[in-house]
Protein backbone atom coordinates (compact mmCIF):
# COMPACT_ATOMS: atom_id res chain seq x y z
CA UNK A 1 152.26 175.91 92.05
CA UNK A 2 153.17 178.10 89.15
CA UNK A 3 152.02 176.54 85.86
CA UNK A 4 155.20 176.84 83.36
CA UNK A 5 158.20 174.76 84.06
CA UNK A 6 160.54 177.18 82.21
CA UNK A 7 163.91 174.76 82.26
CA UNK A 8 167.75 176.18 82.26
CA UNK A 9 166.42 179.98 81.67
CA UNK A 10 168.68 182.73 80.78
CA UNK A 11 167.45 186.19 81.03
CA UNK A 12 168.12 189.00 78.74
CA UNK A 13 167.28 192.60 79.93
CA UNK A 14 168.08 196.18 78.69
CA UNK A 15 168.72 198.62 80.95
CA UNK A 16 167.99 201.21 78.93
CA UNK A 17 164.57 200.78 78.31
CA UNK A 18 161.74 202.97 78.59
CA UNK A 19 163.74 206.04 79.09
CA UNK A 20 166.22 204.26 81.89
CA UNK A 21 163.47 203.02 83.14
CA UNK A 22 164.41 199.21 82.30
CA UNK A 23 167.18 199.40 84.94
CA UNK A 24 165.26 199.61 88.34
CA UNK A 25 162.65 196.69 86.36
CA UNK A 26 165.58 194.32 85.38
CA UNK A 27 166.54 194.55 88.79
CA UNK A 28 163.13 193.35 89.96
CA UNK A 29 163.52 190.71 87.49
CA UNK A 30 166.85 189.28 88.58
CA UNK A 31 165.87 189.25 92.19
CA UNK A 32 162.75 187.21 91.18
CA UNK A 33 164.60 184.44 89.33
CA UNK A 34 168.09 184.09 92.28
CA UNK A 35 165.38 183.88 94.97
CA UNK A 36 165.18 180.17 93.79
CA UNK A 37 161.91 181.07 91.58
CA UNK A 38 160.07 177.97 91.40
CA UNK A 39 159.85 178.85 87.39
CA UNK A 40 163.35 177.24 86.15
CA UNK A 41 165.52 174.93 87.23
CA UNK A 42 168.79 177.14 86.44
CA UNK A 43 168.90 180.59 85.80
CA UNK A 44 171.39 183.08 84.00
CA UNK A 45 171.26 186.75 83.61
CA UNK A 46 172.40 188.73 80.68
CA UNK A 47 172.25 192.98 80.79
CA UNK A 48 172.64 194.12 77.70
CA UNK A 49 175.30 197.59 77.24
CA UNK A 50 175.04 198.16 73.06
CA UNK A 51 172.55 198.11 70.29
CA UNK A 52 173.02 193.94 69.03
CA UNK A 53 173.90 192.71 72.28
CA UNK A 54 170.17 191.54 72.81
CA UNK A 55 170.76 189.85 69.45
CA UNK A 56 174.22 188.36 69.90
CA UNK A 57 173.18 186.94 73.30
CA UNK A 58 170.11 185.15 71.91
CA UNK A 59 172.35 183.79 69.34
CA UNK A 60 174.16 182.00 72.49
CA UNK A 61 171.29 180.43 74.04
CA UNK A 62 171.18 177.32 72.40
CA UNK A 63 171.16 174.99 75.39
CA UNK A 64 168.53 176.95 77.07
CA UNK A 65 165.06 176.00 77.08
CA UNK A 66 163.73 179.64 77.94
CA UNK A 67 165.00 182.98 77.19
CA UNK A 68 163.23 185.98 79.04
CA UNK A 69 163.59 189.06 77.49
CA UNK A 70 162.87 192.49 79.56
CA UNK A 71 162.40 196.19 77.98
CA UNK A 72 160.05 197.12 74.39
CA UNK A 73 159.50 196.16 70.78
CA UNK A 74 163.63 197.06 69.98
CA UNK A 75 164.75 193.98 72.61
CA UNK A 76 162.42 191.99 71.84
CA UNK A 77 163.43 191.85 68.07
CA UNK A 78 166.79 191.62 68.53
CA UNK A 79 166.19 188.71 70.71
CA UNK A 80 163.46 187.35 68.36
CA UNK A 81 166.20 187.55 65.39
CA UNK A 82 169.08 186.04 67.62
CA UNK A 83 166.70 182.91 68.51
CA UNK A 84 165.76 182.36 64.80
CA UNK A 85 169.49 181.45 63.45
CA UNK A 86 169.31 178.66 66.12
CA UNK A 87 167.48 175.35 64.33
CA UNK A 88 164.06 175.10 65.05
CA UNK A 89 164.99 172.04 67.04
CA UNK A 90 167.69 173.40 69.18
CA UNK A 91 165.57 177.31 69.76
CA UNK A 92 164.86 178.22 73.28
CA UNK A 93 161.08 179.16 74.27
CA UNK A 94 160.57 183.04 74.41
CA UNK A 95 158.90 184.68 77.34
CA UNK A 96 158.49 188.16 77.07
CA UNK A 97 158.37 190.76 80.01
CA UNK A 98 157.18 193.90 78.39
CA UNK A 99 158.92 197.18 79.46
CA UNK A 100 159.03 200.08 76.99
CA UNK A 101 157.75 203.00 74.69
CA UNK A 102 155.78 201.53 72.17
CA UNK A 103 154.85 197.54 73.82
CA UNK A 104 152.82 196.59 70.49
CA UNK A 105 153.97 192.67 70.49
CA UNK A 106 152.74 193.14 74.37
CA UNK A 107 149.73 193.99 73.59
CA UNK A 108 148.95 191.47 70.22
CA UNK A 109 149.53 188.51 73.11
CA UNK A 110 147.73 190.23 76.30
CA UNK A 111 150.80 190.46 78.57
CA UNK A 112 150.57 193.32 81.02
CA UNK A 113 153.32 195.76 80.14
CA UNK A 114 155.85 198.55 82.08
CA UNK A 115 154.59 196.38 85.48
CA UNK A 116 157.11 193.34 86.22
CA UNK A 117 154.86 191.94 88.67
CA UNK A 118 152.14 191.82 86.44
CA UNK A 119 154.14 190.25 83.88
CA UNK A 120 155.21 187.71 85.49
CA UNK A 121 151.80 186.88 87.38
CA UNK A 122 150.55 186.36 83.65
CA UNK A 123 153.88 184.22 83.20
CA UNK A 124 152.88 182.54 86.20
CA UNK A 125 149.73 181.56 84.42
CA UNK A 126 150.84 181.20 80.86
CA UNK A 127 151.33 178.34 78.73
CA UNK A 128 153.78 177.50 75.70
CA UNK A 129 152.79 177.30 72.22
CA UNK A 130 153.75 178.31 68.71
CA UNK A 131 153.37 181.92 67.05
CA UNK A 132 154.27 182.63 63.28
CA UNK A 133 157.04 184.60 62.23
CA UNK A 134 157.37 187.01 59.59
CA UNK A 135 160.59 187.61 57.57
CA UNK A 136 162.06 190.41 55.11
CA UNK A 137 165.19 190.12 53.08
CA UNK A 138 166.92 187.44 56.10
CA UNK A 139 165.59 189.79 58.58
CA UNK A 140 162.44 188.68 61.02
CA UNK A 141 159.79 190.69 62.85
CA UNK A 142 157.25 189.53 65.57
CA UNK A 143 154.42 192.12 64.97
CA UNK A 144 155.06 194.78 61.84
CA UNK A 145 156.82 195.42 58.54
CA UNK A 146 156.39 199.00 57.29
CA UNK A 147 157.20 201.23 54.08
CA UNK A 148 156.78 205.04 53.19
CA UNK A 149 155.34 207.57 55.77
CA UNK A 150 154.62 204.68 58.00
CA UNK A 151 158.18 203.92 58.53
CA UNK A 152 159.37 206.86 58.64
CA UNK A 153 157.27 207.74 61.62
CA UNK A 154 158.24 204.49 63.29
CA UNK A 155 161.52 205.10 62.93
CA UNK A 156 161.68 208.89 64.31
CA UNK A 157 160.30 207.37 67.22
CA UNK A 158 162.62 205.21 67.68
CA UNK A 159 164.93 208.03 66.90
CA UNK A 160 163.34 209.86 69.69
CA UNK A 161 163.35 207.36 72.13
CA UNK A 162 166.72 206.40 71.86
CA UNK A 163 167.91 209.88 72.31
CA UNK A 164 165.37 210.61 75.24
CA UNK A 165 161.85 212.12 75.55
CA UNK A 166 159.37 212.03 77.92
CA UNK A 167 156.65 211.26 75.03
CA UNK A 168 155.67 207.51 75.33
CA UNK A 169 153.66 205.26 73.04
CA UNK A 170 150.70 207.26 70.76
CA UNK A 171 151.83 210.44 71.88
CA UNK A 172 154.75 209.93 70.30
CA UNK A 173 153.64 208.51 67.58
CA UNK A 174 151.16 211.29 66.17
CA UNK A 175 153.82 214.34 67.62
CA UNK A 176 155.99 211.79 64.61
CA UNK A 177 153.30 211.90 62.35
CA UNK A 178 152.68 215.07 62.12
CA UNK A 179 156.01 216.14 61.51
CA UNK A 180 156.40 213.78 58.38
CA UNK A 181 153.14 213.30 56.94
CA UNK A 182 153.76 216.84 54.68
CA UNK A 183 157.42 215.42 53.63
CA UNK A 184 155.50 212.12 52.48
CA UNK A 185 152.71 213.04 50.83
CA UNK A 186 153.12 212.46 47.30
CA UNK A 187 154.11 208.59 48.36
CA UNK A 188 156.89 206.41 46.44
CA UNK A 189 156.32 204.48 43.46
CA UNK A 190 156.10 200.55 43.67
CA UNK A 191 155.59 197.07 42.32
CA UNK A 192 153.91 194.75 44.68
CA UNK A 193 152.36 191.30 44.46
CA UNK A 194 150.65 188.59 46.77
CA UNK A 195 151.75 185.16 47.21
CA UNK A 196 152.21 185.47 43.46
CA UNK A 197 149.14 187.00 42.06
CA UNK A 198 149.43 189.78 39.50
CA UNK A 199 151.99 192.61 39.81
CA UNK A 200 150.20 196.29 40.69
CA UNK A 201 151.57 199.36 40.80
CA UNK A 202 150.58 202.43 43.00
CA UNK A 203 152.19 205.23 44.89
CA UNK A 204 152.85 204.22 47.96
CA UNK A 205 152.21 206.31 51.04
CA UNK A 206 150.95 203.77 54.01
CA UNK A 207 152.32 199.89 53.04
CA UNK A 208 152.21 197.61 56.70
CA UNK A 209 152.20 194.32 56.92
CA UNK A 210 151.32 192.66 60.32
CA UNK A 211 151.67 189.64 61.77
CA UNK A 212 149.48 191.03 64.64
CA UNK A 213 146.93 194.26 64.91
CA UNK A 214 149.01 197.07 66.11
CA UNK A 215 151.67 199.84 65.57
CA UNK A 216 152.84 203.10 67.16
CA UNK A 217 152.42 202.52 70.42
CA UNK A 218 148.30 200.49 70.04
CA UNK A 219 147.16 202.08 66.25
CA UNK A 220 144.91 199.25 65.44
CA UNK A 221 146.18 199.37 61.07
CA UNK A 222 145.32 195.89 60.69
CA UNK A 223 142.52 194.54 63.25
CA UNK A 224 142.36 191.72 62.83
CA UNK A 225 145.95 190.07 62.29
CA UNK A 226 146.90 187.10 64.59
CA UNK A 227 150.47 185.70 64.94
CA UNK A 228 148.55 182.36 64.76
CA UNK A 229 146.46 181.87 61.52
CA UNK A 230 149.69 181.45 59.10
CA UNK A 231 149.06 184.67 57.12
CA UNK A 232 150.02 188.79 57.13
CA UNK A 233 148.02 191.24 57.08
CA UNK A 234 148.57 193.94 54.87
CA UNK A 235 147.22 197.79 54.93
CA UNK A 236 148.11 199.89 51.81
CA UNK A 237 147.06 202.95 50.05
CA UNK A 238 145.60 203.15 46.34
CA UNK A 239 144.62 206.38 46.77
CA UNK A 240 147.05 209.08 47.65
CA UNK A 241 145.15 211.09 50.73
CA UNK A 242 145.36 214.96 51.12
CA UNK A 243 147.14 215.64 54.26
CA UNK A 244 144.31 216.41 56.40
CA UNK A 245 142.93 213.05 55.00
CA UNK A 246 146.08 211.03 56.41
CA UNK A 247 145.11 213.35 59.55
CA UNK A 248 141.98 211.65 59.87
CA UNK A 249 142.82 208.13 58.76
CA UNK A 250 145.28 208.44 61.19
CA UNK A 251 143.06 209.06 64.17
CA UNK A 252 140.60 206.22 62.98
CA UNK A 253 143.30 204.21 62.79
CA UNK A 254 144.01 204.48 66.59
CA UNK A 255 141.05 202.30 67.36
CA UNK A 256 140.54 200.11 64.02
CA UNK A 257 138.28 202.47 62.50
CA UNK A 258 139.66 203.03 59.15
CA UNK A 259 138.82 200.12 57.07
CA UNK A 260 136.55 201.53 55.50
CA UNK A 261 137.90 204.04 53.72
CA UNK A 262 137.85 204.17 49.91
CA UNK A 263 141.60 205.21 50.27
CA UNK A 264 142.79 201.91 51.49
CA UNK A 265 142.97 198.54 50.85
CA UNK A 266 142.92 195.14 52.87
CA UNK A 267 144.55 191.83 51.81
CA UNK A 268 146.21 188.64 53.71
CA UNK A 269 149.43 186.81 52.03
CA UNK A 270 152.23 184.68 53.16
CA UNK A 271 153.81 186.27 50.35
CA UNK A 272 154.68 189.55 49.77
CA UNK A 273 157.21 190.83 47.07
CA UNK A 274 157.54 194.97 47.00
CA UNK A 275 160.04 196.42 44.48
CA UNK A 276 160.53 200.36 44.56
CA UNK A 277 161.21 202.65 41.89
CA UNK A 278 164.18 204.65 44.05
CA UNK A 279 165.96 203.63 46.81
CA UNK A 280 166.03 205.22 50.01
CA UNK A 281 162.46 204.03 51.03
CA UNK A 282 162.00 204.48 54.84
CA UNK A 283 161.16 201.14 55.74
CA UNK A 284 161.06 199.07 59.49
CA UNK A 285 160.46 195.92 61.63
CA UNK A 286 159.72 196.32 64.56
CA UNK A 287 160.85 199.62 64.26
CA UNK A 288 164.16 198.88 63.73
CA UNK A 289 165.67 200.44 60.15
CA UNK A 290 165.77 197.84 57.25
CA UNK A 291 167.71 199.24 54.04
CA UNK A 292 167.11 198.33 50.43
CA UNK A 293 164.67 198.77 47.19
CA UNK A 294 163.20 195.63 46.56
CA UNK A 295 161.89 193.04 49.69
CA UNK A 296 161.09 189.47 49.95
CA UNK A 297 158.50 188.89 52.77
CA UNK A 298 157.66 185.60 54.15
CA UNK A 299 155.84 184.44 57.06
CA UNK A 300 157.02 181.12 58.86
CA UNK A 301 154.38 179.29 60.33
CA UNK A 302 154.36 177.94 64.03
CA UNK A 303 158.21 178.88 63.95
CA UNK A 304 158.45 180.11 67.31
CA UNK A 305 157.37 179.07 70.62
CA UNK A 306 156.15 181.58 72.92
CA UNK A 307 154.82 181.67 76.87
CA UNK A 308 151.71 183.85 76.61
């Protein structure tokens, strides 16, 4: 007997997902759940048809105790952020079928992803409890908060993605990194402090902050985050890196090999405040575009509960 009792579940799947993909795996979904899956005792289906309608339909669920979300990181925040205006009381359980590009909140809590069997043979298995959740400027993110050359990578992926390319996960990422990394190089000038602490000021050309290890498709930037131990991790330059430098760091990077470099620096805050000197700073969650010149990060702790 499966493990999770999942309750009144409602299902939220995009079609469009890993290049069209998502379509043929929602179906596989849906089929699972109407055959009377011994997982919930009611089941609803939602496909969403625009960018938001992940988010608006998550903003629905309260009466739900579970809301599955199929397809990558973009779904899965928009779901994330719809389930967070609900009170904490009142929020639906998240379970997560991973199917996309990128599949970094996949892989920070194990679940099999792009395989809806799989995923749901590790659903099968899983149990409920609560993850932290980070926050910028009223906006939340499961697994990363970038700024600079960082972002601006993310987000010409996602770029890419959404108009259609057969590059997937780091592929994509470094064929996005190289093309930016030359436009970036002489960073952005910022304030930042931690939970507090003293203001510094650098040039920033790599600022991520994680609630869990990964980026780009598996680039390890901060190793050892957890979306359980009530604090970000954060990855940022103080020394601005020739080009073939970033080249390097980036590779490293791929498999957590980069702390050490005298280039970078490693802290952990639940606090975060990041002011820049000019606007127009790529910045993302999730890899979805956040606008603005100064940022507020928080993390909530234990603020969402999660099948995994």
């Amino acid at each position: 007997m499966p493990k999770p009792n999942l309750g009144r579940t409602l299902a939220i799947a995009n079609p469009a997902a890993h290049g069209g993909r998502g379509a043929a795996a929602a179906e596989r979904l849906h089929r699972f759940f109407a055959s009377r899956s011994p997982f919930s005792t009611c089941y609803e289906y939602h496909l969403t048809a625009a960018r938001g309608d992940g988010e608006q339909a998550a903003r629905k669920s309260a009466g739900y105790d579970t809301v599955i979300v199929l397809g990558g990181d973009g779904i899965i925040h928009e779901v994330a952020n719809g389930l967070m205006q609900i009170g904490r009381d009142g929020r639906p359980a998240l379970a997560i079928i991973p199917f996309g590009s990128g599949n970094d909140f996949a892989r920070t809590l194990g679940i099999p992803f792009n395989n809806v069997e799989a995923a749901l043979a590790r659903l099968a298995d899983s149990e409920k409890s609560a993850i932290d959740v980070g926050r910028v400027n009223g906006t939340y993110f499961l697994e990363t908060l970038s700024f600079g050359l960082d972002a601006a990578i993310a987000l010409d992926t996602t770029d890419k993605r959404t108009r259609g390319t057969d590059e997937m996960g780091e592929q994509l990422y470094v064929t996005s990194g190289i093309k930016y990394m030359m436009s970036h190089s002489k960073g952005y000038a910022c304030t930042f402090s931690f939970d507090g602490g003293p203001e510094r000021h650098i040039r920033s050309l790599i600022f991520a902050i994680q609630n869990g290890p990964t980026y780009g498709g598996g680039f390890r930037i901060c190793p050892h985050a957890s979306p359980t131990d009530g604090l970000l991790d954060i990855c940022y330059n103080v020394k601005l890196p020739t080009t073939p430098h970033m080249l390097l760091l980036f590779a490293l990077a791929r498999f957590g090999k980069h702390t050490g470099s005298s280039a970078l620096a490693f802290a952990r805050a639940a606090h975060i405040e990041i002011e820049y000197d000019e606007g127009g700073i790529p910045c993302q969650a999730d890899g979805e575009e956040i606008l603005g010149r100064r940022f507020a990060v928080d993390l909530l702790r234990a603020e969402l509960d999660i099948y995994r």
